[in-house]
N, C-alpha and C. Protein backbone atom coordinates (compact mmCIF):
# COMPACT_ATOMS: atom_id res chain seq x y z
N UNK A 1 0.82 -1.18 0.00
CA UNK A 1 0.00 0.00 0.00
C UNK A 1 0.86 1.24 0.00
N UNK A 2 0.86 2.03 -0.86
CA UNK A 2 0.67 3.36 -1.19
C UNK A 2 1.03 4.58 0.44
N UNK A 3 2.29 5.14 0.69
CA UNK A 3 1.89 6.23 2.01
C UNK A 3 1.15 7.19 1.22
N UNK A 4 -0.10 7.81 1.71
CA UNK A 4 -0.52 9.43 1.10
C UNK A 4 0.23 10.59 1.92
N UNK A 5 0.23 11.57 1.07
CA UNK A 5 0.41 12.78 1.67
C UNK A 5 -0.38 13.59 1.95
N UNK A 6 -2.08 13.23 1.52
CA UNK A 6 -2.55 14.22 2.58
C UNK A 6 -2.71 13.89 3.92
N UNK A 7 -2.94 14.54 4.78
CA UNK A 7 -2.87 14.65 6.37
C UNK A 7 -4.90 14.60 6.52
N UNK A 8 -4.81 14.60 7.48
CA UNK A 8 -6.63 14.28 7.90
C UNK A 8 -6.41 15.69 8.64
N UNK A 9 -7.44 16.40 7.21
CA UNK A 9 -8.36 17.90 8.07
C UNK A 9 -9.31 18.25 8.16
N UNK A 10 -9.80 19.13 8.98
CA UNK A 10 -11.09 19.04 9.27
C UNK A 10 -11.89 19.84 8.38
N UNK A 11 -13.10 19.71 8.73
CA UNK A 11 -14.23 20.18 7.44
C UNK A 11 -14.16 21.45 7.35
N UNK A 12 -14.09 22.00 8.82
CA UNK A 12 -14.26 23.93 8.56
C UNK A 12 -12.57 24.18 7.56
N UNK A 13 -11.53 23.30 7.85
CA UNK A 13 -10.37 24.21 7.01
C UNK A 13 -10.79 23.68 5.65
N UNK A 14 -10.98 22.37 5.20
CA UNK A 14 -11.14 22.13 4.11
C UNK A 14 -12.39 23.35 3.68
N UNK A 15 -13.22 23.80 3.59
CA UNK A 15 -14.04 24.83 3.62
C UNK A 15 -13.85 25.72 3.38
N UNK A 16 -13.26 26.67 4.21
CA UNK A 16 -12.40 27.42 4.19
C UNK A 16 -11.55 27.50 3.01
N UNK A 17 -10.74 26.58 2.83
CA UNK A 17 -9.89 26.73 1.49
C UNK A 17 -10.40 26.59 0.62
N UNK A 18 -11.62 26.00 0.35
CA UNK A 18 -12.32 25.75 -1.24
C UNK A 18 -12.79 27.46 -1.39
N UNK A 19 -13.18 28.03 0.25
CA UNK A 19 -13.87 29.32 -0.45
C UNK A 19 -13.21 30.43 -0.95
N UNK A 20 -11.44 30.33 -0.31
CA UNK A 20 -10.64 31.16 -1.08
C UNK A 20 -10.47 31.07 -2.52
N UNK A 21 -10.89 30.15 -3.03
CA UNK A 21 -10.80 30.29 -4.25
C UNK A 21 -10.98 31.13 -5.00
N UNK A 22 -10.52 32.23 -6.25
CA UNK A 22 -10.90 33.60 -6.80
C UNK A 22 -12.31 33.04 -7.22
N UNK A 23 -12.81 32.67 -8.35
CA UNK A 23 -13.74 32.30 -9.07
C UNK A 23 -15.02 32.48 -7.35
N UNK A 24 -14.92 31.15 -6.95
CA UNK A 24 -15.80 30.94 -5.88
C UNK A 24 -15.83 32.40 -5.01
N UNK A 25 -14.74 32.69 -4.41
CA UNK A 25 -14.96 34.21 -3.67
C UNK A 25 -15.66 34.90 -4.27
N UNK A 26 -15.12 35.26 -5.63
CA UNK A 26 -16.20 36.62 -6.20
C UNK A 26 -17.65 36.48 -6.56
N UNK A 27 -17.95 35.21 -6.51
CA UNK A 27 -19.10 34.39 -6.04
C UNK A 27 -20.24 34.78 -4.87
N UNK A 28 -19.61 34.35 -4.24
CA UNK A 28 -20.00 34.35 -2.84
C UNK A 28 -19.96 35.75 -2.07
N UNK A 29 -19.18 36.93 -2.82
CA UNK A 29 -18.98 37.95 -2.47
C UNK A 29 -19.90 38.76 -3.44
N UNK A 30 -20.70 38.36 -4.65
CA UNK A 30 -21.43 38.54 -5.21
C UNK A 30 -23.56 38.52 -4.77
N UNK A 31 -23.24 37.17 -3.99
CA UNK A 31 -24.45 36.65 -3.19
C UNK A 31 -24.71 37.82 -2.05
N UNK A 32 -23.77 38.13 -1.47
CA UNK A 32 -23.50 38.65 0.10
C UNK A 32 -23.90 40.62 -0.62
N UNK A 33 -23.44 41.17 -1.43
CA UNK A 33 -23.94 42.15 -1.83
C UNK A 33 -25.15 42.12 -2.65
N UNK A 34 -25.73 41.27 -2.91
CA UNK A 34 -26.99 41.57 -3.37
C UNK A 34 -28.15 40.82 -2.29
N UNK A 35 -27.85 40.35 -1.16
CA UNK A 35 -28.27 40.20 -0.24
C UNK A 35 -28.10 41.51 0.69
N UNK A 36 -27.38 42.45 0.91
CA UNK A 36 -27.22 43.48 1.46
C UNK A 36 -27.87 44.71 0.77
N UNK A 37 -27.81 44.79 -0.60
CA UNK A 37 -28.82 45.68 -1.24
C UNK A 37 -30.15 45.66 -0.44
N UNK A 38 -30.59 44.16 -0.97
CA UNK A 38 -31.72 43.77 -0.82
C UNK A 38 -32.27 44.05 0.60
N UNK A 39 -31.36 43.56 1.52
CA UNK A 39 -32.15 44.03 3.10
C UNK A 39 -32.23 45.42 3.51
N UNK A 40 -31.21 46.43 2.75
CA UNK A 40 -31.18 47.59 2.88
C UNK A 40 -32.09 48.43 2.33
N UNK A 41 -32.48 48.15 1.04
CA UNK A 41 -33.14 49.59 0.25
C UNK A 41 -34.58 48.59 0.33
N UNK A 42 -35.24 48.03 1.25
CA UNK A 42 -36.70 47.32 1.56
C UNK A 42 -37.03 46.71 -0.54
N UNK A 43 -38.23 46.47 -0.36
CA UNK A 43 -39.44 45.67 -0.99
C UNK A 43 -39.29 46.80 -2.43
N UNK A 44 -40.01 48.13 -2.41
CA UNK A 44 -39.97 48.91 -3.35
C UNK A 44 -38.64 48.97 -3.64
N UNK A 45 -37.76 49.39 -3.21
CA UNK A 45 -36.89 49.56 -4.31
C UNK A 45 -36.12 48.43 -4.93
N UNK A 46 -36.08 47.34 -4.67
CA UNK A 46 -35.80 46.20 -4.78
C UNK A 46 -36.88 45.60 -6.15
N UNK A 47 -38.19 45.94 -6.24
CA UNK A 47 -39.32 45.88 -7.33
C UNK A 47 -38.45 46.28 -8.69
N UNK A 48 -37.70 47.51 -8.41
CA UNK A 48 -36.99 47.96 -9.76
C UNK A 48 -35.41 48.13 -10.13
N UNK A 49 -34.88 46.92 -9.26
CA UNK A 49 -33.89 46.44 -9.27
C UNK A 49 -33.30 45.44 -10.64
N UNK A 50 -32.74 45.45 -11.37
CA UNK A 50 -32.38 44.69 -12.19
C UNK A 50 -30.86 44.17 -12.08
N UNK A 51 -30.13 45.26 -11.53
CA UNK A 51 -28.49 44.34 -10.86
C UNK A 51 -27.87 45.37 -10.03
N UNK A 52 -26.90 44.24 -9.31
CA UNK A 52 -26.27 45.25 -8.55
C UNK A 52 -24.60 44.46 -8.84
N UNK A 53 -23.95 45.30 -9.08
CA UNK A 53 -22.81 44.99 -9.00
C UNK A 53 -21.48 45.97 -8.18
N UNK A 54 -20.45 45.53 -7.92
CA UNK A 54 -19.42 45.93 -7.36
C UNK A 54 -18.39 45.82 -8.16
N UNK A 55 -18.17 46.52 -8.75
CA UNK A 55 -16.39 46.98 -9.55
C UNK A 55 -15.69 47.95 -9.18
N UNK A 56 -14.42 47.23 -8.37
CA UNK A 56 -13.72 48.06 -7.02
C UNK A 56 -14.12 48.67 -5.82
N UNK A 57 -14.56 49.84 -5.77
CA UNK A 57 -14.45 50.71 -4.75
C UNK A 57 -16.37 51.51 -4.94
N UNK A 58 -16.35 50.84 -6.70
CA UNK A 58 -17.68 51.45 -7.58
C UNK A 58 -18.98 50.38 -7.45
N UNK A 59 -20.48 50.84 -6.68
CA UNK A 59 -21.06 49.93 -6.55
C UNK A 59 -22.15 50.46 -8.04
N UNK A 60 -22.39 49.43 -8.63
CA UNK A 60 -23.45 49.82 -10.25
C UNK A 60 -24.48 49.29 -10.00
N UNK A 61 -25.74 50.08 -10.20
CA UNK A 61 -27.30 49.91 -9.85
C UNK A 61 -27.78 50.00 -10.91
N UNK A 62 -28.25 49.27 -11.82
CA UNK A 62 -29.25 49.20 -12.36
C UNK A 62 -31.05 49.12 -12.22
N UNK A 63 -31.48 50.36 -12.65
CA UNK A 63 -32.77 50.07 -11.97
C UNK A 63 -33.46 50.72 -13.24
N UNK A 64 -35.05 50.04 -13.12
CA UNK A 64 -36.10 50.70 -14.30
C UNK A 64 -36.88 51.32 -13.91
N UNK A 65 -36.90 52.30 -12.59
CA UNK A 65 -37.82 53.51 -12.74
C UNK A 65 -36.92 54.65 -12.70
N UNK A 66 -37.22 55.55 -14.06
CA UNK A 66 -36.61 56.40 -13.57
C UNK A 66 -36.73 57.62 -12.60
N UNK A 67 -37.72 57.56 -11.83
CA UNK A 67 -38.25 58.76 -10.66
C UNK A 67 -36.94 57.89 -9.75
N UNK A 68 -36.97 56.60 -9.36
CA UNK A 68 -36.16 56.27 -8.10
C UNK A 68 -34.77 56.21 -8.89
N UNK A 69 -34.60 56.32 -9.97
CA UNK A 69 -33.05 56.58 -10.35
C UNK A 69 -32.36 57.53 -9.82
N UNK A 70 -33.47 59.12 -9.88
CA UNK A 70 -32.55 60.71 -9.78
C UNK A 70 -33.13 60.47 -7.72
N UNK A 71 -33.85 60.10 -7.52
CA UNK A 71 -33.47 59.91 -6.07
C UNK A 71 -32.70 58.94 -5.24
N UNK A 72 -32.40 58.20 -6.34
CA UNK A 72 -30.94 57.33 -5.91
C UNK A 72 -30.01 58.40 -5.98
N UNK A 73 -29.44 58.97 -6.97
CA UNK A 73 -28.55 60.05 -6.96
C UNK A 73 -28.49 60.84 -6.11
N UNK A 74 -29.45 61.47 -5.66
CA UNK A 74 -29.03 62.68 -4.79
C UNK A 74 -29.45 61.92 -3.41
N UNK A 75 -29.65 60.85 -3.10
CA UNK A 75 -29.24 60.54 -1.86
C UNK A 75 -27.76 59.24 -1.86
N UNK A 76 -26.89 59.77 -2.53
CA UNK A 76 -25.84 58.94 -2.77
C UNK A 76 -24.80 58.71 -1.83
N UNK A 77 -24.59 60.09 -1.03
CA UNK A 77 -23.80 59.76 0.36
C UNK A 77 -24.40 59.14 1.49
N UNK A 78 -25.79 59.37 1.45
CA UNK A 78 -26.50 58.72 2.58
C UNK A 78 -26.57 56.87 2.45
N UNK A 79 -26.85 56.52 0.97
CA UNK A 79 -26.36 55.79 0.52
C UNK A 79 -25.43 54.85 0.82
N UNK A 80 -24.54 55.40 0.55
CA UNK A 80 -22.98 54.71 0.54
C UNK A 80 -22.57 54.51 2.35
N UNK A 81 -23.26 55.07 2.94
CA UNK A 81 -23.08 55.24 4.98
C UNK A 81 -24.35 54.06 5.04
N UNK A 82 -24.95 53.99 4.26
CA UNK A 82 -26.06 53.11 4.83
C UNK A 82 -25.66 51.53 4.84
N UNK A 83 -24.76 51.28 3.26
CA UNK A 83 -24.43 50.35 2.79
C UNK A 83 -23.17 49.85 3.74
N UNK A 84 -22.13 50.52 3.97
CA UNK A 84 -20.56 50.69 4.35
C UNK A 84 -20.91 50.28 5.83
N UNK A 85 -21.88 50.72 6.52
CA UNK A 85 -22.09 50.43 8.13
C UNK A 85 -22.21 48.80 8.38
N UNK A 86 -22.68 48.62 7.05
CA UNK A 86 -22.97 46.55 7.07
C UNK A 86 -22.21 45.76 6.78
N UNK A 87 -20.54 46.36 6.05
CA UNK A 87 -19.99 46.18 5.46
C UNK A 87 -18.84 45.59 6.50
N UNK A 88 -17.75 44.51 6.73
CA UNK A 88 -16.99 44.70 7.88
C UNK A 88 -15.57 45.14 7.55
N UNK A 89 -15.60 46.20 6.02
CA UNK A 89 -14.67 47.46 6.49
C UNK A 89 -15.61 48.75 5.10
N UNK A 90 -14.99 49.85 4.96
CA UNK A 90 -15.98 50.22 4.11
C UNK A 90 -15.43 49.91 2.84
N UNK A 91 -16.32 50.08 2.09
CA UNK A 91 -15.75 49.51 0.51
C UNK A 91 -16.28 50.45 -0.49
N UNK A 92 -17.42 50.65 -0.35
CA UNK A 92 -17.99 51.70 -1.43
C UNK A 92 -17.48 53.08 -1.19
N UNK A 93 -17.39 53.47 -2.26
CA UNK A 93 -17.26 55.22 -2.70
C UNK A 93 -17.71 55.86 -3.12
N UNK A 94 -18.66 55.05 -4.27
CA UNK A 94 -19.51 55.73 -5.58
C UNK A 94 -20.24 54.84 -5.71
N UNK A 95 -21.70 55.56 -6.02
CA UNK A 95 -22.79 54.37 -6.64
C UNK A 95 -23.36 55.28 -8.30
N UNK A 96 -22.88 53.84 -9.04
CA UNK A 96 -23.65 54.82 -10.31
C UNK A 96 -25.13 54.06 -10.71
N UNK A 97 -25.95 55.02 -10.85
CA UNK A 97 -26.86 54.07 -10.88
C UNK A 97 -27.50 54.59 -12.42
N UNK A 98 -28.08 53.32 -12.60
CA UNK A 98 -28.07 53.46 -14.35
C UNK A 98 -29.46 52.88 -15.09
């Protein structure tokens, strides 16, 4: 018989390391912000939600009304404090919403 080299580990590290994975992280870090949209801006604004994405520091909103578009805009710093407080460091800077 064969010695192996893997060692016996446990489920949380094995776990753990599958979730560092890039692909899987930006994944899962994908789920976790549109779960945070979602609990944040309630039911209505969520109705005219079509995506939310994060590219860098830039969070992108897509939405189809445009009355809650230009009041996405001008409440954009309130915004970004609303989002960043849930966040466990801040990340956003800018929301463009489109």
């Amino acid at each position: 018989m064969g010695h192996s080299k893997f060692e016996p580990r446990s489920l949380k590290e094995v776990l753990e390391e599958f979730t560092q994975q890039d692909k899987l992280r930006k994944g899962i870090s994908d789920v976790r912000l549109q779960q945070l949209w979602e609990n944040s801006m309630g039911q209505y604004v969520n109705r005219y939600t079509q995506s939310v994405r994060l590219e860098g520091r830039t969070l992108r909103v897509q939405l189809t009304n445009a009355t809650l578009k230009e009041e996405m805009r001008y409440a954009e710093k309130a915004l970004i404090e609303k989002l960043n407080e849930q966040l466990p460091a801040p990340g956003i800077q800018k929301i463009i919403v489109r």
